[in-house]
PDB file of N, CA and C in Angstrom:
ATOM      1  N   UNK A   1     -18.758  -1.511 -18.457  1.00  0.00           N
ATOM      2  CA  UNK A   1     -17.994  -0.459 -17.810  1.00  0.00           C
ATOM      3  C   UNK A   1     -16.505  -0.756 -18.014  1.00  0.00           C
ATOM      4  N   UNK A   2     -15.803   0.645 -18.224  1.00  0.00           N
ATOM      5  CA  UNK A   2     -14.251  -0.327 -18.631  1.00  0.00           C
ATOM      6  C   UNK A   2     -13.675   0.080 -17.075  1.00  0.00           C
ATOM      7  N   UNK A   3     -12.396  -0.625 -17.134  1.00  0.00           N
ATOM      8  CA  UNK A   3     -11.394   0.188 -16.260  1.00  0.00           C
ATOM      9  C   UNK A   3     -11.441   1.262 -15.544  1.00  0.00           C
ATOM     10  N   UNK A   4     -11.184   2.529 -16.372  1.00  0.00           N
ATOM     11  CA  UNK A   4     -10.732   3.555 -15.715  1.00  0.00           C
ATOM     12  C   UNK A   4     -12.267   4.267 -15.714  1.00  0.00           C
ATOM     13  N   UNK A   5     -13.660   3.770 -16.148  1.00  0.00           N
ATOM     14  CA  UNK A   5     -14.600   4.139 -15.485  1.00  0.00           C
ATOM     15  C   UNK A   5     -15.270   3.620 -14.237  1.00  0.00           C
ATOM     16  N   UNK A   6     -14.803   2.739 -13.680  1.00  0.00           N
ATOM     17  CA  UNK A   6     -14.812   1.582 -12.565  1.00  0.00           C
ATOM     18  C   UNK A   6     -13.670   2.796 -12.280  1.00  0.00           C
ATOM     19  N   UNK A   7     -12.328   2.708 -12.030  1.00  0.00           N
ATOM     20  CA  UNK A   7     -11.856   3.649 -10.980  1.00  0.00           C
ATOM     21  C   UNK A   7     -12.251   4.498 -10.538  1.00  0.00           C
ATOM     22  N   UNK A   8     -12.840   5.506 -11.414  1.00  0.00           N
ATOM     23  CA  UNK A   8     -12.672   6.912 -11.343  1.00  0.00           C
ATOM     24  C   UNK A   8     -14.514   6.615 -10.957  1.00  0.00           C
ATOM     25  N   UNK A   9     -15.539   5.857 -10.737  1.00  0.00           N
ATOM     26  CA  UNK A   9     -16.401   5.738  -9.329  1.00  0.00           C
ATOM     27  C   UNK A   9     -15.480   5.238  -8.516  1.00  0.00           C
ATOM     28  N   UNK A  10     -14.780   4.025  -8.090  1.00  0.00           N
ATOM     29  CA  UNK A  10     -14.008   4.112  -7.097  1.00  0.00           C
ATOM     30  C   UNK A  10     -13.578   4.759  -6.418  1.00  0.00           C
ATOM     31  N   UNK A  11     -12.653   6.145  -6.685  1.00  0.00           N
ATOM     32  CA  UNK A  11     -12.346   6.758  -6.066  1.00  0.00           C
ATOM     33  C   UNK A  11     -13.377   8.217  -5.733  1.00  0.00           C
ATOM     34  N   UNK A  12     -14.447   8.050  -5.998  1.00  0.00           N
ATOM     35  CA  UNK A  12     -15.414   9.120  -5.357  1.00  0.00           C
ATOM     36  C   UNK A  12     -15.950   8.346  -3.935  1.00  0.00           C
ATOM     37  N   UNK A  13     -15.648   6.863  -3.990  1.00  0.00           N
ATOM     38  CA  UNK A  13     -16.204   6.458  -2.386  1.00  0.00           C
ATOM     39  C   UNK A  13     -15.353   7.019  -1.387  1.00  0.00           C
ATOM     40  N   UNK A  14     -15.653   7.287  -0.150  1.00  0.00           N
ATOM     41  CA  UNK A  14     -15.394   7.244   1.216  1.00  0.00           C
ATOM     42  C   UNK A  14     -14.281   6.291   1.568  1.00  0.00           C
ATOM     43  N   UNK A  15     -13.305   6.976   2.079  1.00  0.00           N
ATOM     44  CA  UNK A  15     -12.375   6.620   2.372  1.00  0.00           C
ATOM     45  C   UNK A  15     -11.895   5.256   2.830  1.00  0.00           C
ATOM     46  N   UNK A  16     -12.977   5.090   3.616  1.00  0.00           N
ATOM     47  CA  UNK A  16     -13.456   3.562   4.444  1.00  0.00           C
ATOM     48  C   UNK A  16     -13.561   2.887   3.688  1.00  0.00           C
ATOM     49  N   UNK A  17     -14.693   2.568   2.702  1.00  0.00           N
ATOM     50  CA  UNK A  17     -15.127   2.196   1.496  1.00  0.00           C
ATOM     51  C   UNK A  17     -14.148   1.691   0.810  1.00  0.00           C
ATOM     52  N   UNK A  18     -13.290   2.072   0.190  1.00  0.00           N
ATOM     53  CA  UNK A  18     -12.283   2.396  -0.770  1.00  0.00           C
ATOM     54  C   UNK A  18     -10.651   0.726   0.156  1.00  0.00           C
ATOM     55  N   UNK A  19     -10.751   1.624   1.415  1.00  0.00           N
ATOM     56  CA  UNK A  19      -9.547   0.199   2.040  1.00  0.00           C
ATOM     57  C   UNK A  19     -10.526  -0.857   1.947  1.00  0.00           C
ATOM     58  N   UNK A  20     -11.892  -0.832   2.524  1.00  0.00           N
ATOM     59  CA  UNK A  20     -12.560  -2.209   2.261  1.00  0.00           C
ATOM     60  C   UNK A  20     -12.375  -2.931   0.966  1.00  0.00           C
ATOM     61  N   UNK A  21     -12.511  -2.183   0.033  1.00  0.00           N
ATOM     62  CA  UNK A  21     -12.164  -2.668  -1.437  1.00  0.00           C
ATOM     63  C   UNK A  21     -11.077  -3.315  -1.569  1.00  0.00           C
ATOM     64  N   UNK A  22     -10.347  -2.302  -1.191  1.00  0.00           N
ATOM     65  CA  UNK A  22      -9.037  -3.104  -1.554  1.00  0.00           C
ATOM     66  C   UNK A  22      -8.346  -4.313  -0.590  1.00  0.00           C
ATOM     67  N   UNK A  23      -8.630  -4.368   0.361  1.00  0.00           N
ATOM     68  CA  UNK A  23      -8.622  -5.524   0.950  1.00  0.00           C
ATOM     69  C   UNK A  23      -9.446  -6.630   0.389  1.00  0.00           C
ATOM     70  N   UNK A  24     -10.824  -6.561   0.186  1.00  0.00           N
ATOM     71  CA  UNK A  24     -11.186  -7.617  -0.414  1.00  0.00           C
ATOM     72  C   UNK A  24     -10.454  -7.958  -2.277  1.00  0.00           C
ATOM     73  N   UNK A  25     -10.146  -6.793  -2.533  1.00  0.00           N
ATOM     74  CA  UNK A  25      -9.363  -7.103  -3.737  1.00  0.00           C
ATOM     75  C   UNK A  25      -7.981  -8.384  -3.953  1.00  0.00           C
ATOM     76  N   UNK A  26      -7.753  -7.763  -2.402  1.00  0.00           N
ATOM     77  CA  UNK A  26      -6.180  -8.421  -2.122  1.00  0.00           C
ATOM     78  C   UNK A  26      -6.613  -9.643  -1.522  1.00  0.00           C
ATOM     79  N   UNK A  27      -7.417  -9.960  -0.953  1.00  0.00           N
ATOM     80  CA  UNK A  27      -7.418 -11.375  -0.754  1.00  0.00           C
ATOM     81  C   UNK A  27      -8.169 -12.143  -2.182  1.00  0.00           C
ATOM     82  N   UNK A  28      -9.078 -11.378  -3.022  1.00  0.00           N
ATOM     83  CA  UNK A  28      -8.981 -11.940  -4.028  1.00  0.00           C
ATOM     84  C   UNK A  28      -7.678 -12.915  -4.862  1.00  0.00           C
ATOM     85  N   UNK A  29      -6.944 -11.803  -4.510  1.00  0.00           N
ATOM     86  CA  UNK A  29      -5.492 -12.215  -5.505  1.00  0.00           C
ATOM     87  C   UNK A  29      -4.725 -13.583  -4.722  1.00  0.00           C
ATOM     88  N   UNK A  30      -4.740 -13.199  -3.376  1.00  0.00           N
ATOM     89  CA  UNK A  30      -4.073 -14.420  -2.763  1.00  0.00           C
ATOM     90  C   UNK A  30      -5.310 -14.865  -1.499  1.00  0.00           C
ATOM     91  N   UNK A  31      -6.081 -15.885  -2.527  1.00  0.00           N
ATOM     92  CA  UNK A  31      -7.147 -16.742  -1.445  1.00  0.00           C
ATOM     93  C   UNK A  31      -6.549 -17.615  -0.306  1.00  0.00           C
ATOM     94  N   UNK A  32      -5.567 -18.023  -0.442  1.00  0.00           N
ATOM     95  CA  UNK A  32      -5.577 -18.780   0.153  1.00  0.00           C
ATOM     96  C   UNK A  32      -4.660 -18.482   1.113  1.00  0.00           C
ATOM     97  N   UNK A  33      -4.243 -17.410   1.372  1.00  0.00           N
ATOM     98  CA  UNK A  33      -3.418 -16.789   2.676  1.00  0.00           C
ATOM     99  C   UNK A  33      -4.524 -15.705   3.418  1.00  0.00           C
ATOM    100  N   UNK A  34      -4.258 -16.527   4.546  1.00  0.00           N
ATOM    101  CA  UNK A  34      -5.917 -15.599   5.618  1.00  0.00           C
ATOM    102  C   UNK A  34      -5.225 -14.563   5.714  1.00  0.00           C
ATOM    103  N   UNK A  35      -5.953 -13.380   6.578  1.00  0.00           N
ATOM    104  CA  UNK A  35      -5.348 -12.359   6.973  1.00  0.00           C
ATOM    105  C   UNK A  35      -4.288 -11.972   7.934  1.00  0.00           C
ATOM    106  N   UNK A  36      -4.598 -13.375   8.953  1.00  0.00           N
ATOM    107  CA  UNK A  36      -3.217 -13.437   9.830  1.00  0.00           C
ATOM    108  C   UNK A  36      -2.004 -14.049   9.372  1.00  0.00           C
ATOM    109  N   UNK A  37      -2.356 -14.777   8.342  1.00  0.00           N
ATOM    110  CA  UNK A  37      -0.729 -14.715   7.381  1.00  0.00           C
ATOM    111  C   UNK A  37      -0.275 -14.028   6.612  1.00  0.00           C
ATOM    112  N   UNK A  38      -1.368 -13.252   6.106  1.00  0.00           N
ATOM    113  CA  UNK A  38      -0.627 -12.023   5.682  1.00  0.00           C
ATOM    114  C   UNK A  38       0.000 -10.801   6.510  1.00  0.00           C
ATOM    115  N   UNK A  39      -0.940 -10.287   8.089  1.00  0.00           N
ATOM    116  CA  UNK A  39      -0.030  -9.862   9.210  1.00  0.00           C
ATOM    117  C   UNK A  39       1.205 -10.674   8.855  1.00  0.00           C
ATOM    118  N   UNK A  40       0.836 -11.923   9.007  1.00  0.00           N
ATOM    119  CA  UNK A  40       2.726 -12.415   9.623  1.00  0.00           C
ATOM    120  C   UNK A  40       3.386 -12.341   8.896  1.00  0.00           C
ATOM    121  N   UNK A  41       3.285 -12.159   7.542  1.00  0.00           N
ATOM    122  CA  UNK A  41       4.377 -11.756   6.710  1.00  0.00           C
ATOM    123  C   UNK A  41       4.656 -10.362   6.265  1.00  0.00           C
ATOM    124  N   UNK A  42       3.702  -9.429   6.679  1.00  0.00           N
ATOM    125  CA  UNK A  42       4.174  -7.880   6.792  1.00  0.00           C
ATOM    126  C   UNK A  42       5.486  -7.655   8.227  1.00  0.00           C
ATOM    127  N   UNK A  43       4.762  -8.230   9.141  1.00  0.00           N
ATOM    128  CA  UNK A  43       5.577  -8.207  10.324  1.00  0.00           C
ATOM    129  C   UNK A  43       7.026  -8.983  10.243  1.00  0.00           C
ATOM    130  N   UNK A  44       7.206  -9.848   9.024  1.00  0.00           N
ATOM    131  CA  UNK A  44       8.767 -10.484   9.095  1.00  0.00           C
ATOM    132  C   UNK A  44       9.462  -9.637   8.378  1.00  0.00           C
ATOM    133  N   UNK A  45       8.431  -8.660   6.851  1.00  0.00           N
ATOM    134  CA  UNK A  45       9.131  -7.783   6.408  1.00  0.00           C
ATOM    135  C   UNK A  45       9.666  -6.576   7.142  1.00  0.00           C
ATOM    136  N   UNK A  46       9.037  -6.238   7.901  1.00  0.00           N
ATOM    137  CA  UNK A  46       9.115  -5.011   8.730  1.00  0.00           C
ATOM    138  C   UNK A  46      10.457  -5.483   9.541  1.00  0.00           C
ATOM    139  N   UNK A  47      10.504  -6.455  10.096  1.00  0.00           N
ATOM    140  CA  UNK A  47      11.573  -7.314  10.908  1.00  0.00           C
ATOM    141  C   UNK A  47      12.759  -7.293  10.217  1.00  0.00           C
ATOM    142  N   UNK A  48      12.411  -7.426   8.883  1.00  0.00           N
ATOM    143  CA  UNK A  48      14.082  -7.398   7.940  1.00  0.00           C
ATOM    144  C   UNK A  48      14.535  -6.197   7.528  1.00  0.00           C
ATOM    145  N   UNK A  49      13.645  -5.356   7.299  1.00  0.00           N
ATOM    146  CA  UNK A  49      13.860  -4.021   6.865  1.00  0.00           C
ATOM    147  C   UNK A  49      14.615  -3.286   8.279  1.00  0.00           C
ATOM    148  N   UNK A  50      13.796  -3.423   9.268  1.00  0.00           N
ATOM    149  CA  UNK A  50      14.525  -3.167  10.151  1.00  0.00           C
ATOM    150  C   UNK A  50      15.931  -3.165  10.841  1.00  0.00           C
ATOM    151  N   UNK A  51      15.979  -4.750  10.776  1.00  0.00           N
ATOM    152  CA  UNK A  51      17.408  -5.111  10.807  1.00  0.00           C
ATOM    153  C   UNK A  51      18.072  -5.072  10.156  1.00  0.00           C
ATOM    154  N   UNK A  52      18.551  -4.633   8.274  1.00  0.00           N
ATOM    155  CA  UNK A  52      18.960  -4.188   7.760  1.00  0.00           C
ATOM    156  C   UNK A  52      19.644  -2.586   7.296  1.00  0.00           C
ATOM    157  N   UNK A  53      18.377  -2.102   8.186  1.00  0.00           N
ATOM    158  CA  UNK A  53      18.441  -0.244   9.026  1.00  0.00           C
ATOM    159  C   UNK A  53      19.730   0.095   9.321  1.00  0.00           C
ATOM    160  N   UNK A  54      19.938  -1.373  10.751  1.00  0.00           N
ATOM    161  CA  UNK A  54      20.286  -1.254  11.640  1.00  0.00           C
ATOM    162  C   UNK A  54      21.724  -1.439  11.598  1.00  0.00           C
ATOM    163  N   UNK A  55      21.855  -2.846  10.200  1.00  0.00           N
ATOM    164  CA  UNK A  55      23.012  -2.922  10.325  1.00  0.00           C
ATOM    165  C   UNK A  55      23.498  -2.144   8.502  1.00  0.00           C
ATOM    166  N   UNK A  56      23.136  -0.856   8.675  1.00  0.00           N
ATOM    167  CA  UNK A  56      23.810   0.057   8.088  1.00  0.00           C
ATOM    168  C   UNK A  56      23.535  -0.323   6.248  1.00  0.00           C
ATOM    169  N   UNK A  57      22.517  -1.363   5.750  1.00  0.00           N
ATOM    170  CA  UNK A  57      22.341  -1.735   4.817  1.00  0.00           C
ATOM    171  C   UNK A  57      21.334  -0.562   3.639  1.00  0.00           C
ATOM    172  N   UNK A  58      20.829  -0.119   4.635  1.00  0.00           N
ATOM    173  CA  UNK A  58      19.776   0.739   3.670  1.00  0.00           C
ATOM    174  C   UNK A  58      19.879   1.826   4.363  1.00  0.00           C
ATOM    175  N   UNK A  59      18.836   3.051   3.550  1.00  0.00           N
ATOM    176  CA  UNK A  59      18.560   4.144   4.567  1.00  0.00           C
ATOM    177  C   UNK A  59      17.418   4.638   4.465  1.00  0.00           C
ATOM    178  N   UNK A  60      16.840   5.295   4.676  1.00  0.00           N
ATOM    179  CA  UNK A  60      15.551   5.628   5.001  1.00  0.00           C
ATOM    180  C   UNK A  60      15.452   7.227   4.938  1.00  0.00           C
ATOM    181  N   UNK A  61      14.394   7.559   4.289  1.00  0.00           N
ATOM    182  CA  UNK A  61      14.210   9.240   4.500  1.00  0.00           C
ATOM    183  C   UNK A  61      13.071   9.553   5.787  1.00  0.00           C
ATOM    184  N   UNK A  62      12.693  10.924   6.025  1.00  0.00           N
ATOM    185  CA  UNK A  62      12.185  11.144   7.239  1.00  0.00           C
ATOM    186  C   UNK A  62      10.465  10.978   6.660  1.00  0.00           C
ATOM    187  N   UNK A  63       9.558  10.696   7.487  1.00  0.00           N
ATOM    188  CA  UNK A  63       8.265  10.988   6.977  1.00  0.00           C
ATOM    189  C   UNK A  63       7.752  12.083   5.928  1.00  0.00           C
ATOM    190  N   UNK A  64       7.974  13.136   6.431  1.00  0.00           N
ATOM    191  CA  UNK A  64       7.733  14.417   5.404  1.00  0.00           C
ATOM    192  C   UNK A  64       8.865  14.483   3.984  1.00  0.00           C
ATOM    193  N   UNK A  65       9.810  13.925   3.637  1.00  0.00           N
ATOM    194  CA  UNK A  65      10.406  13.618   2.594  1.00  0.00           C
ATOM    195  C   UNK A  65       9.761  11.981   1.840  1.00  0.00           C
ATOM    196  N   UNK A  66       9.372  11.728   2.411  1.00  0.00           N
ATOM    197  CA  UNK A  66       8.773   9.976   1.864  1.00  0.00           C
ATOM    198  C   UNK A  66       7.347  10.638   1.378  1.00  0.00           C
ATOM    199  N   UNK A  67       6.388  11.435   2.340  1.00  0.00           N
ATOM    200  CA  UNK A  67       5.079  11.723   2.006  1.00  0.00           C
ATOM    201  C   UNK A  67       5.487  12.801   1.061  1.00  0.00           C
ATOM    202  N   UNK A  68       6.452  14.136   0.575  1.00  0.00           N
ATOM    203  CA  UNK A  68       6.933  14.597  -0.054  1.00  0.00           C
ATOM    204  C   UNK A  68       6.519  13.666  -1.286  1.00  0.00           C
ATOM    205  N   UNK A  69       7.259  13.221  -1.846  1.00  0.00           N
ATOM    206  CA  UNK A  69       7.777  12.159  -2.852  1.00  0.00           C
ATOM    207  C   UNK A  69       6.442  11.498  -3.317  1.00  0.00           C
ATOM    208  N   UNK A  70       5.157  10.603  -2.621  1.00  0.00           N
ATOM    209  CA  UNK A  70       4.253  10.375  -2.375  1.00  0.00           C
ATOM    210  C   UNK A  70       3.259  11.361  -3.195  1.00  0.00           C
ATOM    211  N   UNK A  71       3.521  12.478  -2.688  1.00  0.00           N
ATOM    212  CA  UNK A  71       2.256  13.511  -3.498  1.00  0.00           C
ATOM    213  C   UNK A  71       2.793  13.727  -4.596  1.00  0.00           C
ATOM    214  N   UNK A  72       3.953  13.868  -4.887  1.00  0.00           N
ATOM    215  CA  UNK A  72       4.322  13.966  -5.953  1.00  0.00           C
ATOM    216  C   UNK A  72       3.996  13.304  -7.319  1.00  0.00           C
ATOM    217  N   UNK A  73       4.622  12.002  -6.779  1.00  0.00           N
ATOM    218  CA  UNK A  73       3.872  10.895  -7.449  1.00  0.00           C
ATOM    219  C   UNK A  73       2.537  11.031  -8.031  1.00  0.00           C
ATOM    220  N   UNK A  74       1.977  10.956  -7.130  1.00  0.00           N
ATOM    221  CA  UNK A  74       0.272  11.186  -7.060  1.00  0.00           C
ATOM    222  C   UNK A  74      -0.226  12.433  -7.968  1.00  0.00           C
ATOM    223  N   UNK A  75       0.362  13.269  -7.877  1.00  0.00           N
ATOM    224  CA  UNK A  75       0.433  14.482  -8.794  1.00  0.00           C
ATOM    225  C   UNK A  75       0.295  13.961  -9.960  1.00  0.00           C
ATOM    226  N   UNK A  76       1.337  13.427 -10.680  1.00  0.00           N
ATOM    227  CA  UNK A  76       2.027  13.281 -12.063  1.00  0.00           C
ATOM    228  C   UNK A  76       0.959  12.721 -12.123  1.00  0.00           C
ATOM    229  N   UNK A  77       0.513  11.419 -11.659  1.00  0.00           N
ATOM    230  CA  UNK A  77      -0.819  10.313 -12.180  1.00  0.00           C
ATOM    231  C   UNK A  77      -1.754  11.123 -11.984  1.00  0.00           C
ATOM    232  N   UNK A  78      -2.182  12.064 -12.006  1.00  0.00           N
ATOM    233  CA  UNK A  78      -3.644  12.402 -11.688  1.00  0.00           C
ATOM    234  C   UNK A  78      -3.492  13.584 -12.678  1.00  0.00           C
ATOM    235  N   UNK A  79      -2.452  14.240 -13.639  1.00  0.00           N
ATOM    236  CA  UNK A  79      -2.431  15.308 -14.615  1.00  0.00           C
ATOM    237  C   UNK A  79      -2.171  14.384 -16.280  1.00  0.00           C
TER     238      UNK A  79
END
């Protein structure tokens, strides 16, 4: 089976299905960081991003302009 015939069953699973995958995918890649170190290092990113917000370093668009952008994306790859 190549690649993009392995995806393209992939993405006919159930939604559920599909994050299970990829979680076990992702700890494939990094075994040796459990899942609560990987929480803790989403949560320090979130922590910096934040505080960088805050102190005027970045900016951020609103949900419906980010998910905008998102389908878009998603568009182009899927034509």
């Amino acid at each position: 089976m190549t690649l993009e015939q392995l995806r393209q069953q992939v993405l006919l699973l159930p939604v559920q299905d599909r994050a299970a995958l990829i979680r076990d995918l992702i700890d494939s890649l990094e075994p040796s960081e459990s899942g609560e170190q990987i929480s803790q290092s989403w949560l320090n990113e979130i922590a910096a991003r934040s505080d960088a917000l805050h102190r005027g370093e970045m900016e951020c668009d609103d949900w419906r302009t980010s998910l905008g952008r998102v389908r878009e994306r998603l568009a182009g790859k899927s034509t």
